[in-house]
Protein backbone atom coordinates (compact mmCIF):
# COMPACT_ATOMS: atom_id res chain seq x y z
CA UNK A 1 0.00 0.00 0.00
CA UNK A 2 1.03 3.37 -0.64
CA UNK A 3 -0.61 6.87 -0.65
CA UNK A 4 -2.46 9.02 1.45
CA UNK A 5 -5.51 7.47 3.27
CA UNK A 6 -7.48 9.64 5.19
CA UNK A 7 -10.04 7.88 7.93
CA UNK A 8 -12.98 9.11 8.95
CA UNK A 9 -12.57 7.00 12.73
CA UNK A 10 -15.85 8.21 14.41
CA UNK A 11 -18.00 7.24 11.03
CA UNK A 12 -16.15 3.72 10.58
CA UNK A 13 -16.25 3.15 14.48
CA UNK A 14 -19.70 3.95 14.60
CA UNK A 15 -20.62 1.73 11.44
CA UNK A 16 -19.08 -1.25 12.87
CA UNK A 17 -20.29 -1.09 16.37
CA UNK A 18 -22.57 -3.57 17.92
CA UNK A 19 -26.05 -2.31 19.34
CA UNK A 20 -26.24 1.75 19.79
CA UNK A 21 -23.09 3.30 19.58
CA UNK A 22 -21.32 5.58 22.80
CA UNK A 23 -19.48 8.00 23.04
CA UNK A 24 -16.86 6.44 26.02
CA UNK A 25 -14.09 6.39 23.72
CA UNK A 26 -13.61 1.86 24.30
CA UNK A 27 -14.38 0.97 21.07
CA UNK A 28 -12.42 3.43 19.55
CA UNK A 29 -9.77 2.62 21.22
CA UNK A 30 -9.84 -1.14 20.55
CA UNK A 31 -10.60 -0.20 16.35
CA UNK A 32 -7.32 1.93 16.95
CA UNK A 33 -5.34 -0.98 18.62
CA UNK A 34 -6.63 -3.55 16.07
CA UNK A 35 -5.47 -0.72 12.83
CA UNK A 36 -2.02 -0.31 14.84
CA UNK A 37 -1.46 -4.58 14.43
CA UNK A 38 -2.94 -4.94 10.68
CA UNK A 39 -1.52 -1.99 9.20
CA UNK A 40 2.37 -2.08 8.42
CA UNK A 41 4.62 0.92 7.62
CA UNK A 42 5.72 0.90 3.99
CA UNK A 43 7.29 3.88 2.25
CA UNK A 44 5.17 6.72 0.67
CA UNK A 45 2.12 5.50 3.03
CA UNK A 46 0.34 7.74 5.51
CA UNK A 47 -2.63 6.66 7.35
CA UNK A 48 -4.22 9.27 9.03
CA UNK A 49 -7.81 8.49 11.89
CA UNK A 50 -9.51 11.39 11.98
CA UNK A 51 -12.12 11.44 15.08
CA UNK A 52 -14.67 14.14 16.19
CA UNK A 53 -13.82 16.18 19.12
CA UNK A 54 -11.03 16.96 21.59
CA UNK A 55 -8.11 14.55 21.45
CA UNK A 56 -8.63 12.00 24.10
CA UNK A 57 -5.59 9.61 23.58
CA UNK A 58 -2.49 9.11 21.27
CA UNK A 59 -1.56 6.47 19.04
CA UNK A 60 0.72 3.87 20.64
CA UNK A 61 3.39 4.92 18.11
CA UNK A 62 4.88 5.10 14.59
CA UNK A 63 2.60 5.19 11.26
CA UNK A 64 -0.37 5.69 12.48
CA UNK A 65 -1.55 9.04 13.20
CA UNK A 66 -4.84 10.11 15.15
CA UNK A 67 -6.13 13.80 14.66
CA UNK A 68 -9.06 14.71 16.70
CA UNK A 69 -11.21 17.87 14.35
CA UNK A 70 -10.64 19.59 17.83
CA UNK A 71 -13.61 23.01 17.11
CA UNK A 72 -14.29 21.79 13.93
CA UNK A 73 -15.84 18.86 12.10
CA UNK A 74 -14.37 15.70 11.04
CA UNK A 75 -15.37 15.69 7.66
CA UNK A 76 -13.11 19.45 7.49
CA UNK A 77 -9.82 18.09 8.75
CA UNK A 78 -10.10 15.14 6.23
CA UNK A 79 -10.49 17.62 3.41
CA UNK A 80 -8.36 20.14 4.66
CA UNK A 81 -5.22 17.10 4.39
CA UNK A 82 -6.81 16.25 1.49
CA UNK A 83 -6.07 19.06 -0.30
CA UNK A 84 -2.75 19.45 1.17
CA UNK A 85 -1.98 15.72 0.05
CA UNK A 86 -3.13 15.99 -3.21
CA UNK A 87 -1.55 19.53 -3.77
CA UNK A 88 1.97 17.94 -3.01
CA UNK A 89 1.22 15.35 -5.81
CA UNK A 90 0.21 12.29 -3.46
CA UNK A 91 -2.36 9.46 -4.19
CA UNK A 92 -5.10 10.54 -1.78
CA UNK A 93 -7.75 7.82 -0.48
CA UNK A 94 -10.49 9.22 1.89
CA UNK A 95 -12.12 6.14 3.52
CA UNK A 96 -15.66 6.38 4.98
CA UNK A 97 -19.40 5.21 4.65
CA UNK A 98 -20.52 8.78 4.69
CA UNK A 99 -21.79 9.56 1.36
CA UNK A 100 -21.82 13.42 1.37
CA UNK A 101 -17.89 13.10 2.60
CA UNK A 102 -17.20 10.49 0.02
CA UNK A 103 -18.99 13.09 -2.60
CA UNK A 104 -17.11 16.23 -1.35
CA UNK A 105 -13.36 14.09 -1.50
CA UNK A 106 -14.29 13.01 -5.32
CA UNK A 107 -14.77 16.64 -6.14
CA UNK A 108 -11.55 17.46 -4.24
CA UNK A 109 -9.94 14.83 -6.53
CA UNK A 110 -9.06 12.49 -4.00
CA UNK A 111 -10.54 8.60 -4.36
CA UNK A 112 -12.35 6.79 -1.98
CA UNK A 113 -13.08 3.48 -0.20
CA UNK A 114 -15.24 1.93 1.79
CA UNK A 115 -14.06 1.00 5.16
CA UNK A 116 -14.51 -2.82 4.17
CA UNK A 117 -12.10 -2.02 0.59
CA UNK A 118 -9.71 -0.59 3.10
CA UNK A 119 -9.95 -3.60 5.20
CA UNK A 120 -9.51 -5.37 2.09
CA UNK A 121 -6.59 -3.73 0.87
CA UNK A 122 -5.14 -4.41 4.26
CA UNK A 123 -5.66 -8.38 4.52
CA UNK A 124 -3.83 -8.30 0.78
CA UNK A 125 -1.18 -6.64 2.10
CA UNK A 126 -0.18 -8.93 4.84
CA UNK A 127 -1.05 -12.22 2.66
């Protein structure tokens, strides 16, 4: 894998949770953990978990980096390093179930996946 992917956390964590979703920050931590394991560093990859909110917690190290939209949305932060990404030439992926975010990333020129093609991509990589 290599590029820029861009994850919308809160959306994805949400999506995948069992029952009604809460906001006491265990699952996302656990979806974080479980990324950190399946997710290797390569060169010319960035993967970037973008939550809602005031940061809460860090990453436990390395690749992976957590932003937290911090007075802003989610969905701005992604597009804000979209731009950024794309304007510096990189391969941009912005993954999420949210349509209108998937929608505003296309128009952006970035491309996107679902958070089961990223999980995809990721179980390729490690075969």
């Amino acid at each position: 894998m290599k590029g820029v992917y861009l994850l919308d956390a809160c959306n994805i964590v949400r999506e995948g949770s069992q029952g009604a979703w809460r906001d006491d920050d265990a699952e996302s931590r656990r979806w974080v953990a479980c990324l950190e394991r399946k997710i290797e560093p390569a060169p010319r990859l960035r993967v970037v978990a973008v939550f809602d909110g005031p940061r809460r917690y860090r990453a436990a190290g390395g690749f992976l980096e957590l932003r937290f939209a911090e007075g802003t949305t989610a969905d701005a932060v992604i597009l804000d390093l979209a731009r950024g990404s794309l304007h510096e030439g990189r391969s941009v992926y912005v993954v999420s179930w949210d349509g209108a975010l998937v929608a505003r990333a296309l128009e952006e020129g970035a491309r996107t996946l679902t958070p089961a093609e990223f999980e995809r991509r990721l179980s390729m990589k490690r075969a």
